[in-house]
N, C-alpha and C. Protein backbone atom coordinates (compact mmCIF):
# COMPACT_ATOMS: atom_id res chain seq x y z
N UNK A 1 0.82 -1.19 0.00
CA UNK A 1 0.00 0.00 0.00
C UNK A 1 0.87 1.26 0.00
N UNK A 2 1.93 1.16 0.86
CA UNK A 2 2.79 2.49 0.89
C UNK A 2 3.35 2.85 -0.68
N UNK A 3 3.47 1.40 -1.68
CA UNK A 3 4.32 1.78 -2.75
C UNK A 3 3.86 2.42 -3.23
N UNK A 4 1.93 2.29 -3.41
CA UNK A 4 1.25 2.81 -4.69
C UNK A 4 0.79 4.21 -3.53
N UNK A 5 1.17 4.43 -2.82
CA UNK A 5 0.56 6.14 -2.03
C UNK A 5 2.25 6.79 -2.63
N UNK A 6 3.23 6.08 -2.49
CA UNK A 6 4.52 6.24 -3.25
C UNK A 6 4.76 6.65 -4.22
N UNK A 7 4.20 5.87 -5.51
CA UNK A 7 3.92 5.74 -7.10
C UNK A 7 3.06 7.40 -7.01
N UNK A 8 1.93 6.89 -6.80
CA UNK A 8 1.07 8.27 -7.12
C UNK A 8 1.61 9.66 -6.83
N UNK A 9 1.95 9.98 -5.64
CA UNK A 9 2.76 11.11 -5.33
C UNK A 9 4.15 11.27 -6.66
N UNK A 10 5.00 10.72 -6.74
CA UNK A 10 5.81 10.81 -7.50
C UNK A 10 5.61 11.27 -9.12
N UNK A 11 4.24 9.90 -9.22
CA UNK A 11 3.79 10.42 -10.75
C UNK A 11 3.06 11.75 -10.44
N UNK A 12 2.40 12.40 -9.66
CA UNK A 12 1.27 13.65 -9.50
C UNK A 12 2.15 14.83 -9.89
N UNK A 13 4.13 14.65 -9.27
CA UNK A 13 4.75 15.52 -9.17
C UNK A 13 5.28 15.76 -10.61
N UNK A 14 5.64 14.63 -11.46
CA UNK A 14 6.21 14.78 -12.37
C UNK A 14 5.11 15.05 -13.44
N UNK A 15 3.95 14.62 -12.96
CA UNK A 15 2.74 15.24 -14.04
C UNK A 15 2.61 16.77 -14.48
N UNK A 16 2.73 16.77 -12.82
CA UNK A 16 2.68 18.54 -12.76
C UNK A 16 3.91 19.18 -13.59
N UNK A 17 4.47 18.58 -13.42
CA UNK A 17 6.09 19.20 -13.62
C UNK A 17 5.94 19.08 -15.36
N UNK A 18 5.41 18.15 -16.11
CA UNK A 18 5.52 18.27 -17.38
C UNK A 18 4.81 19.24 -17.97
N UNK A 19 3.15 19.48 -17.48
CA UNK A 19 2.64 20.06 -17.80
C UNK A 19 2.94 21.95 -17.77
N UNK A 20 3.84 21.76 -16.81
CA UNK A 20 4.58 23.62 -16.80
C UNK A 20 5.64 23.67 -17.93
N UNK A 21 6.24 22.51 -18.10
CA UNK A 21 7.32 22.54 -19.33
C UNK A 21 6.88 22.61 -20.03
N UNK A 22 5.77 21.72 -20.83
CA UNK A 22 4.83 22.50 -21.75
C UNK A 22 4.36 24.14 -21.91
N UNK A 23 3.60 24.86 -21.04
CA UNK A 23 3.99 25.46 -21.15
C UNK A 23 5.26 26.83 -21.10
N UNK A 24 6.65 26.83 -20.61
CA UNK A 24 7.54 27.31 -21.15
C UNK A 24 7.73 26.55 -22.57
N UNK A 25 7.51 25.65 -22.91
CA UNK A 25 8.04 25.34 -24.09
C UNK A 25 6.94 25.85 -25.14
N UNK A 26 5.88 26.60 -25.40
CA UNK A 26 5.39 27.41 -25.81
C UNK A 26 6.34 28.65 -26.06
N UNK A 27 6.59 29.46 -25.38
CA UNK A 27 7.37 30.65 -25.00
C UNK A 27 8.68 30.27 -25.96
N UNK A 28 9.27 29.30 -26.02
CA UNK A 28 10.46 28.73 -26.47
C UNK A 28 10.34 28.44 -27.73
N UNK A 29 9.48 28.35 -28.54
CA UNK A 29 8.72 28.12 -29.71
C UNK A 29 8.83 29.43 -30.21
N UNK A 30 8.16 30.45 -29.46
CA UNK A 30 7.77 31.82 -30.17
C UNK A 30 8.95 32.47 -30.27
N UNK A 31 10.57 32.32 -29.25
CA UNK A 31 11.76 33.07 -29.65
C UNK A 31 12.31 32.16 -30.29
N UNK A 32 12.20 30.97 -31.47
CA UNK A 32 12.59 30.77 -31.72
C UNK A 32 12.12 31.26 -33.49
N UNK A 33 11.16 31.35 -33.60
CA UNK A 33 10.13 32.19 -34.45
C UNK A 33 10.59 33.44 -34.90
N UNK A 34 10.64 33.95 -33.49
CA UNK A 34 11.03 35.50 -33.80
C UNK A 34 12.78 35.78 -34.02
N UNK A 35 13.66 34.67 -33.71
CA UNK A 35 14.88 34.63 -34.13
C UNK A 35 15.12 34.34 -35.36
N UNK A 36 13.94 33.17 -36.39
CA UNK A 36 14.16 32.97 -37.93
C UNK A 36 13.80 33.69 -38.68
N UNK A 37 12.62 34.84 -37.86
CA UNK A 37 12.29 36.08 -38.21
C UNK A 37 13.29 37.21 -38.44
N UNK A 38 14.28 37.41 -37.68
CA UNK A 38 15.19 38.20 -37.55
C UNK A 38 16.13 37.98 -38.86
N UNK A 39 16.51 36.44 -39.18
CA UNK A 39 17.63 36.27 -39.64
C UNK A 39 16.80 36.23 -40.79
N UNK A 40 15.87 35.99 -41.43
CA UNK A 40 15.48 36.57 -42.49
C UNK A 40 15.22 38.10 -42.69
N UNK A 41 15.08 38.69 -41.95
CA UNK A 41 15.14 40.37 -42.36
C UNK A 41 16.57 40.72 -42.59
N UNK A 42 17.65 40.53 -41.79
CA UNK A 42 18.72 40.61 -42.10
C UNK A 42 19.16 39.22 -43.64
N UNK A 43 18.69 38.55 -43.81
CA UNK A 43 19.27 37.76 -45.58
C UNK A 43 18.35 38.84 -46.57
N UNK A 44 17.20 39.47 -46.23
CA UNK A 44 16.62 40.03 -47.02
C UNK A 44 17.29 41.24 -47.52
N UNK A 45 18.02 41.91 -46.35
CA UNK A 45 18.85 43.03 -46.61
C UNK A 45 19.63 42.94 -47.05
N UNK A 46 20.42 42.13 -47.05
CA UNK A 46 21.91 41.71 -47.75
C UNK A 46 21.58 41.15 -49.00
N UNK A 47 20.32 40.40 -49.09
CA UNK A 47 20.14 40.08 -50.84
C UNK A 47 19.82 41.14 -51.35
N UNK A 48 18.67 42.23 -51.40
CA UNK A 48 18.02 42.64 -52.04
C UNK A 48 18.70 44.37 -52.16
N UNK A 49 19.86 44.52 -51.03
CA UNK A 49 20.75 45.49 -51.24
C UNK A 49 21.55 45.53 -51.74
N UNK A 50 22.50 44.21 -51.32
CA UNK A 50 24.08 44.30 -51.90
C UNK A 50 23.74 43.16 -53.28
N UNK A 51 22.93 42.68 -53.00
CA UNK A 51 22.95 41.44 -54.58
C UNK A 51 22.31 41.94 -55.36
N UNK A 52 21.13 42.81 -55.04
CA UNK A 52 19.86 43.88 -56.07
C UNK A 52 19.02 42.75 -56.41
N UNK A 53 18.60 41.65 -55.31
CA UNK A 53 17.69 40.35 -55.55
C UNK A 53 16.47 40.96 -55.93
N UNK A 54 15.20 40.27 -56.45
CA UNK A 54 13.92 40.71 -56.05
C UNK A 54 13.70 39.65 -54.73
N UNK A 55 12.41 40.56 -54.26
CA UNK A 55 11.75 39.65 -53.19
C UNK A 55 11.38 38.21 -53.32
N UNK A 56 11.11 38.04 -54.24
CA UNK A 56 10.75 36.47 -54.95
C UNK A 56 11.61 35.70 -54.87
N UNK A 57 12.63 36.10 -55.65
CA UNK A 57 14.28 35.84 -55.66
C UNK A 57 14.83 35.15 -54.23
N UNK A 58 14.67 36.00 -53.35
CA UNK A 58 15.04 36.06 -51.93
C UNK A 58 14.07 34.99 -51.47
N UNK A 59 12.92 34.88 -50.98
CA UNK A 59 12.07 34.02 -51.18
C UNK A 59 11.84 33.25 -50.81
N UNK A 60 12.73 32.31 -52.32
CA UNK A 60 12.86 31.59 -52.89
C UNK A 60 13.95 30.40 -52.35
N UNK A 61 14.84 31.58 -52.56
CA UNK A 61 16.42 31.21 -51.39
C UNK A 61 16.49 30.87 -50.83
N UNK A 62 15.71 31.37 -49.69
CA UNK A 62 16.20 31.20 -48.18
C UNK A 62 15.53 29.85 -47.32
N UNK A 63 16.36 30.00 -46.75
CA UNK A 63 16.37 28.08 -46.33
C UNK A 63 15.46 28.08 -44.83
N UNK A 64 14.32 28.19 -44.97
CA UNK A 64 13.38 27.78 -43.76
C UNK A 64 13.41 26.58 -43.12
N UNK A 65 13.85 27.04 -41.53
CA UNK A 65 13.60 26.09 -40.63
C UNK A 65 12.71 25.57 -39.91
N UNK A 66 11.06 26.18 -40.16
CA UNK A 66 10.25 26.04 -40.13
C UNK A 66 8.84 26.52 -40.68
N UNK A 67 7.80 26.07 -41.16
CA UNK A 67 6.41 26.29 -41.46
C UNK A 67 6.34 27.71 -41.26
N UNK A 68 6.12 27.92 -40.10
CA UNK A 68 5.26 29.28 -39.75
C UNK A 68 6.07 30.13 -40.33
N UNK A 69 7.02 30.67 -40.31
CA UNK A 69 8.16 31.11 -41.16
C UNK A 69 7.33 31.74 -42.55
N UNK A 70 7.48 30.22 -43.17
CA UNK A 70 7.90 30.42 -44.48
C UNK A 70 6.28 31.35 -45.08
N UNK A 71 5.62 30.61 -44.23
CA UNK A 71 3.87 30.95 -44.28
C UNK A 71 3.92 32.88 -44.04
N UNK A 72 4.71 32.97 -43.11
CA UNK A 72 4.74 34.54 -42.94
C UNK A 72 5.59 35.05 -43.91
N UNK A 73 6.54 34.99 -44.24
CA UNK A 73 7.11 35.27 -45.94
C UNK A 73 6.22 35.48 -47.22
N UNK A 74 5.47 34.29 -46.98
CA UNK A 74 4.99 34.60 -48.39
C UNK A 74 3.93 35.39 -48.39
N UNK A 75 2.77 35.54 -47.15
CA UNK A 75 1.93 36.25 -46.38
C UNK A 75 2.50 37.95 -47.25
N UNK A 76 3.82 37.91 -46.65
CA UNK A 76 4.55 39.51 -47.11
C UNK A 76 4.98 39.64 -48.61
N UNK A 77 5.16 38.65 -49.15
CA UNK A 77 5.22 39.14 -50.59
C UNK A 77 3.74 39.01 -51.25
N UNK A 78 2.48 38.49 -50.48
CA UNK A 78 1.42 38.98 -50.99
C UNK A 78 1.03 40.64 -51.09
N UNK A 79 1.48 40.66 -49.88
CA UNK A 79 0.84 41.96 -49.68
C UNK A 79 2.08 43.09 -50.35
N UNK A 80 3.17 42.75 -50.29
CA UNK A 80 3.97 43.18 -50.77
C UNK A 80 3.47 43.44 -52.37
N UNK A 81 2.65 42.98 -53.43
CA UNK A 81 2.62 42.87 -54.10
C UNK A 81 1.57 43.14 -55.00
N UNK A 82 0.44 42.71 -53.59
CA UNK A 82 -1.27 43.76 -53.62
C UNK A 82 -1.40 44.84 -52.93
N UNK A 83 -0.28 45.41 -52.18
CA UNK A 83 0.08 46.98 -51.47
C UNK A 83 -1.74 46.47 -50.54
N UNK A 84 -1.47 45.72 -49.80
CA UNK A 84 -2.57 45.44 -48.51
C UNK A 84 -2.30 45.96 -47.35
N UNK A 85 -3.33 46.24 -46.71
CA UNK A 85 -2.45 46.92 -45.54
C UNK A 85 -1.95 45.63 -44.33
N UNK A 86 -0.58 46.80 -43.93
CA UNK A 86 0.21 45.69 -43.04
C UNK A 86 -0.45 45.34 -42.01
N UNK A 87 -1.78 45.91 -41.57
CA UNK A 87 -2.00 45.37 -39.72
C UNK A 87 -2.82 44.13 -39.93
N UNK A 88 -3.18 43.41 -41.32
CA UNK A 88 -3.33 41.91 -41.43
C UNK A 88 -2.44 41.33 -41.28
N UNK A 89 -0.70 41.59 -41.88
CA UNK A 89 -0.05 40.73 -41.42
C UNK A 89 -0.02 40.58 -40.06
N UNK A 90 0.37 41.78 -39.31
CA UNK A 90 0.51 41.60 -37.46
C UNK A 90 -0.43 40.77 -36.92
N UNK A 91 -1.55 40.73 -37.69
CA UNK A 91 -2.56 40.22 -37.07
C UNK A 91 -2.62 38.52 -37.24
N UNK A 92 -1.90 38.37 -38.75
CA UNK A 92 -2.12 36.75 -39.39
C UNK A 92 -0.43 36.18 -38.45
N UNK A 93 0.44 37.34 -38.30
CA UNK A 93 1.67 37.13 -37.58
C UNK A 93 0.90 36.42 -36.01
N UNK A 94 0.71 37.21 -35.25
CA UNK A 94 -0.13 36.86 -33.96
C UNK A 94 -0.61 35.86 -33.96
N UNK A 95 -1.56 35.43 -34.87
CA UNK A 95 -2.27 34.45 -34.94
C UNK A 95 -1.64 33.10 -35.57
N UNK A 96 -0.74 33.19 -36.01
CA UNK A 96 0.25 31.88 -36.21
C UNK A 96 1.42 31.93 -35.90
N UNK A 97 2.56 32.60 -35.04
CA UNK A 97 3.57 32.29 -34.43
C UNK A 97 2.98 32.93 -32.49
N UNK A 98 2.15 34.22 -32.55
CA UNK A 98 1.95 34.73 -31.01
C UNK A 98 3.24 35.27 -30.88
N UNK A 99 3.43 35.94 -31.54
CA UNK A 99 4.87 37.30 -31.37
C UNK A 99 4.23 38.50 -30.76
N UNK A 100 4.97 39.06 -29.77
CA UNK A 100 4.20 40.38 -29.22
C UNK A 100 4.07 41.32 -30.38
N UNK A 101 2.97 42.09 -30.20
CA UNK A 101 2.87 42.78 -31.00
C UNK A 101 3.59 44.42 -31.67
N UNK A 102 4.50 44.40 -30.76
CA UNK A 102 5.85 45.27 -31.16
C UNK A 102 6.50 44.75 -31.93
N UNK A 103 7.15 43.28 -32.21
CA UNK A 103 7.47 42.61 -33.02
C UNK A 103 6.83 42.37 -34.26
N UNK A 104 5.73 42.25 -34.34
CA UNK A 104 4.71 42.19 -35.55
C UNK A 104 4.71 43.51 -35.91
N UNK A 105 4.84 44.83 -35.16
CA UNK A 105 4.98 45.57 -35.95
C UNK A 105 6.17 46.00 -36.54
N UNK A 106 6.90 45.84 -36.16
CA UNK A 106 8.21 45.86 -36.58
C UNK A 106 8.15 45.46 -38.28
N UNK A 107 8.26 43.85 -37.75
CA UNK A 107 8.32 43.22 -39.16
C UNK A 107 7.23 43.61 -40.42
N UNK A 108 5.97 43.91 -39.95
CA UNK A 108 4.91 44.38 -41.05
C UNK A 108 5.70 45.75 -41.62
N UNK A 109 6.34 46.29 -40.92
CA UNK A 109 6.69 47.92 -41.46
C UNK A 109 7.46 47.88 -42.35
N UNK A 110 7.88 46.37 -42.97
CA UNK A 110 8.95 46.12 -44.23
C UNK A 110 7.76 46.73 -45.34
N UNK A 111 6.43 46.24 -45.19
CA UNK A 111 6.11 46.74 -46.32
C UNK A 111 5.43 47.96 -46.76
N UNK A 112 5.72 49.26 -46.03
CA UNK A 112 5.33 50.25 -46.12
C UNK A 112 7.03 50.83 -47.14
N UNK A 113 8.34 50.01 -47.16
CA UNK A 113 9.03 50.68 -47.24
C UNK A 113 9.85 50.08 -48.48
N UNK A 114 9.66 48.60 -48.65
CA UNK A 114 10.32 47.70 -49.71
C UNK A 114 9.88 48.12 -50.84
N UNK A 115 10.83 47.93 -51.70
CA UNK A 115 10.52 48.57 -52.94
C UNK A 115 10.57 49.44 -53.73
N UNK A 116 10.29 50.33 -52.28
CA UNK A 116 9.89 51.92 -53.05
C UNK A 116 11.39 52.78 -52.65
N UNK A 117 12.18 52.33 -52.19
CA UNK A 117 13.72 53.51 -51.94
C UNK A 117 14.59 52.29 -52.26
N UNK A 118 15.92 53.63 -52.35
CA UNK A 118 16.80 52.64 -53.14
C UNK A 118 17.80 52.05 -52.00
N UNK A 119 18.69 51.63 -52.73
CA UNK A 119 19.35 50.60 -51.93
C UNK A 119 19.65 50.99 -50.75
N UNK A 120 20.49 52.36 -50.56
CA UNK A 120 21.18 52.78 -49.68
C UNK A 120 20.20 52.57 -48.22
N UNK A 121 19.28 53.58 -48.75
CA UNK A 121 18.39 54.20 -47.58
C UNK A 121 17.34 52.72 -48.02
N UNK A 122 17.06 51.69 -48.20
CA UNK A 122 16.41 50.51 -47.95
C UNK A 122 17.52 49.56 -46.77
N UNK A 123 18.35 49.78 -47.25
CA UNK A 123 19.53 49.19 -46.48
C UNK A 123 19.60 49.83 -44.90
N UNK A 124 19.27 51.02 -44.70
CA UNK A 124 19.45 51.14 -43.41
C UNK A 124 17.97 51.31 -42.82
N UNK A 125 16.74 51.60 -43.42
CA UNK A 125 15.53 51.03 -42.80
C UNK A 125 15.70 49.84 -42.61
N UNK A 126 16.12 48.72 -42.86
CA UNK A 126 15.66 47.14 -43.25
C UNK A 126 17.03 46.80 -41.36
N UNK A 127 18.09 47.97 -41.73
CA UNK A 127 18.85 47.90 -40.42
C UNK A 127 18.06 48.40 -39.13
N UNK A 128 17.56 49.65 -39.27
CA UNK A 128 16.89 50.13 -38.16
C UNK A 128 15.65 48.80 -37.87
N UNK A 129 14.63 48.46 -38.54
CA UNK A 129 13.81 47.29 -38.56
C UNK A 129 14.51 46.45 -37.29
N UNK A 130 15.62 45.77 -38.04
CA UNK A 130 16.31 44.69 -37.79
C UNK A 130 16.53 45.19 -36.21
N UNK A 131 17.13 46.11 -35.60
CA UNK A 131 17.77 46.54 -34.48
C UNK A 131 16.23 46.57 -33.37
N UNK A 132 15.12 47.16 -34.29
CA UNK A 132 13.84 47.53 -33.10
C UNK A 132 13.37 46.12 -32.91
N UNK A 133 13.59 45.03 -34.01
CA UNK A 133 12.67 43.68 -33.83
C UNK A 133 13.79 43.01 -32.54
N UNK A 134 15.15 43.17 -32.97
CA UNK A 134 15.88 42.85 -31.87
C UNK A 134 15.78 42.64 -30.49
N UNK A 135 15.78 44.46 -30.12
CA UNK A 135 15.06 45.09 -28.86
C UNK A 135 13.95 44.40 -27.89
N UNK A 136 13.33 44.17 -29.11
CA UNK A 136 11.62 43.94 -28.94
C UNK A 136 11.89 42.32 -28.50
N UNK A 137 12.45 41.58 -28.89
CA UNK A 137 12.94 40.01 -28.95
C UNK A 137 13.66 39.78 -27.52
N UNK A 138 14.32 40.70 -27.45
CA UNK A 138 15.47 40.69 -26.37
C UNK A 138 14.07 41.42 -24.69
N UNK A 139 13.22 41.98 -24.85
CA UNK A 139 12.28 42.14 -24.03
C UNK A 139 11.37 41.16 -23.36
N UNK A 140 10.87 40.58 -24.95
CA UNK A 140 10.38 39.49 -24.65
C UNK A 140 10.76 38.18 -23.63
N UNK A 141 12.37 38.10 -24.14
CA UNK A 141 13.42 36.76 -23.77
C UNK A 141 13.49 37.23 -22.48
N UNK A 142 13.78 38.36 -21.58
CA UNK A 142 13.60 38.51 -20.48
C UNK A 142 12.76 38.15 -19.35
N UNK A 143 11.36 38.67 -19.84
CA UNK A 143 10.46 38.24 -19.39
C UNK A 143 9.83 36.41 -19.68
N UNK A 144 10.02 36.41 -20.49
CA UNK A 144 9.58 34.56 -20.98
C UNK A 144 11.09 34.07 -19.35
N UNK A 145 12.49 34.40 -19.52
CA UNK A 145 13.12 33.69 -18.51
C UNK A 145 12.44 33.90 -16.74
N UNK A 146 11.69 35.46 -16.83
CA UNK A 146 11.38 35.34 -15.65
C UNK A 146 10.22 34.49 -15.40
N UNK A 147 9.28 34.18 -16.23
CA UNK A 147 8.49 33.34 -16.13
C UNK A 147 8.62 32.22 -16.27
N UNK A 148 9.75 31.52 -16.87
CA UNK A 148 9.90 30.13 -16.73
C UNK A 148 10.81 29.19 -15.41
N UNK A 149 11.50 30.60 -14.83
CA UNK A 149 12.12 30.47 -13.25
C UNK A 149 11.14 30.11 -12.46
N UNK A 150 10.12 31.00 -12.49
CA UNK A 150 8.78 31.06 -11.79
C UNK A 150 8.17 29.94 -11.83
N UNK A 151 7.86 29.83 -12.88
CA UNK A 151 7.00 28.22 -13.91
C UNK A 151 7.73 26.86 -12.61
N UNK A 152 9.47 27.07 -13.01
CA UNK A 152 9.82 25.85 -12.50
C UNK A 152 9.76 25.64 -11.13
N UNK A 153 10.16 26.56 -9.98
CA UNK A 153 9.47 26.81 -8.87
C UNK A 153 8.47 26.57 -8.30
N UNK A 154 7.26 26.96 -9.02
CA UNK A 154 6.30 26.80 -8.59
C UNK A 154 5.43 24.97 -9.25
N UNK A 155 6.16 24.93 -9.98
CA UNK A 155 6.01 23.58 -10.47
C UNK A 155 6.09 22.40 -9.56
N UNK A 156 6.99 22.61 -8.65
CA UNK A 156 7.70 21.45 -7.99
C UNK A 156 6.81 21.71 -6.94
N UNK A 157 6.25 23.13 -6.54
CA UNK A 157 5.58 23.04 -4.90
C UNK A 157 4.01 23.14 -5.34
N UNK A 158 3.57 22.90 -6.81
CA UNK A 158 1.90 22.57 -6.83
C UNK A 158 2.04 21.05 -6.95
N UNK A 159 2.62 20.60 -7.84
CA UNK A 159 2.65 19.50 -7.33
C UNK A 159 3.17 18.39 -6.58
N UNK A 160 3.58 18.68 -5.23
CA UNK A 160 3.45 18.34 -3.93
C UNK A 160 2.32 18.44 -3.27
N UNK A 161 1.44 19.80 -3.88
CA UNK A 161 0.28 19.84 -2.84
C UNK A 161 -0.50 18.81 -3.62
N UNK A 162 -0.53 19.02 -5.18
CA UNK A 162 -1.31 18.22 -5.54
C UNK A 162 -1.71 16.79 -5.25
N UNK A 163 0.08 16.16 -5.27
CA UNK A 163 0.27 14.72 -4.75
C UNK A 163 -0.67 14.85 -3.28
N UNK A 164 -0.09 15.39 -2.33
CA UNK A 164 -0.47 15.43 -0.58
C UNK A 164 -2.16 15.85 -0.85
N UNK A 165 -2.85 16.41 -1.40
CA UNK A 165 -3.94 16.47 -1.49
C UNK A 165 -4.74 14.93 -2.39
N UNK A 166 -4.23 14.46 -3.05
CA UNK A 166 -4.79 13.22 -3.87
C UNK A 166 -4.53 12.08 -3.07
N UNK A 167 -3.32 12.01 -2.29
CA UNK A 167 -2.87 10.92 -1.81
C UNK A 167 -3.42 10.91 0.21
């Protein structure tokens, strides 16, 4: 009898305990999003400045490490292309990676500006971009660590109560 009041407590704790890793591993998902995000604004700049790519071109290229990604790329050369307004992307952004929305704006503001200036001064919007999505990334990552300190903490002492309350 003691094993299985044993068993249960142990499994209640590690139940608990997965289910908080789950969620941080949400959180861990979205900077990882907003980091393939990054490194495509910066390949975009370097193609479409120093190589004189088109957007298509670029595109085309670039080597996605994941879905949501590539889905938000092409999202931007739609609109890029039907001059739509950007607060659908932030919004279709949100709704399939959950990037704060400083970040979504960030990245939507490529297309108020692609296209239409030339290299130089595209080259250092596409830099300034790059530096505020940064910022904005690096805010986020702060807070996601203080919450997943928290997460793990409090992980280990709900479920104890949980176990001591079931058992």
């Amino acid at each position: 009898m003691i094993w299985i009041k044993s068993m249960l407590f142990v499994l209640t704790i590690v139940t608990v305990k997965l289910i908080f890793k789950f969620i941080n591993d949400y959180g861990d998902k979205c900077i990882a999003s907003m980091e393939e995000l990054l490194n495509f604004t910066d390949y975009l700049r370097t193609y479409s400045c120093d190589m004189k790519l088109s957007y298509e071109e670029i595109y085309m290229k670039y080597n996605y490490k994941n879905d949501e990604t590539k889905k938000i790329c092409n999202k931007l050369q739609e609109h890029l292309i039907h001059k739509k307004n950007k607060y659908e992307l932030e919004n279709f952004m949100k709704d399939l990676i959950h990037t704060p929305d400083d970040f979504n704006k960030y990245f939507s503001d490529i297309i108020d500006y692609y296209g239409s200036t030339y290299s130089d001064a595209l080259n250092k919007k596409l830099l300034f971009t790059i530096r505020e999505m940064e910022n904005s990334m690096k805010d986020f990552v702060r807070s996601h660590t203080e919450k997943k300190n928290l997460n793990n903490r409090i992980s280990i002492l709900v479920g104890c109560l949980a176990a001591v309350i079931l058992i």
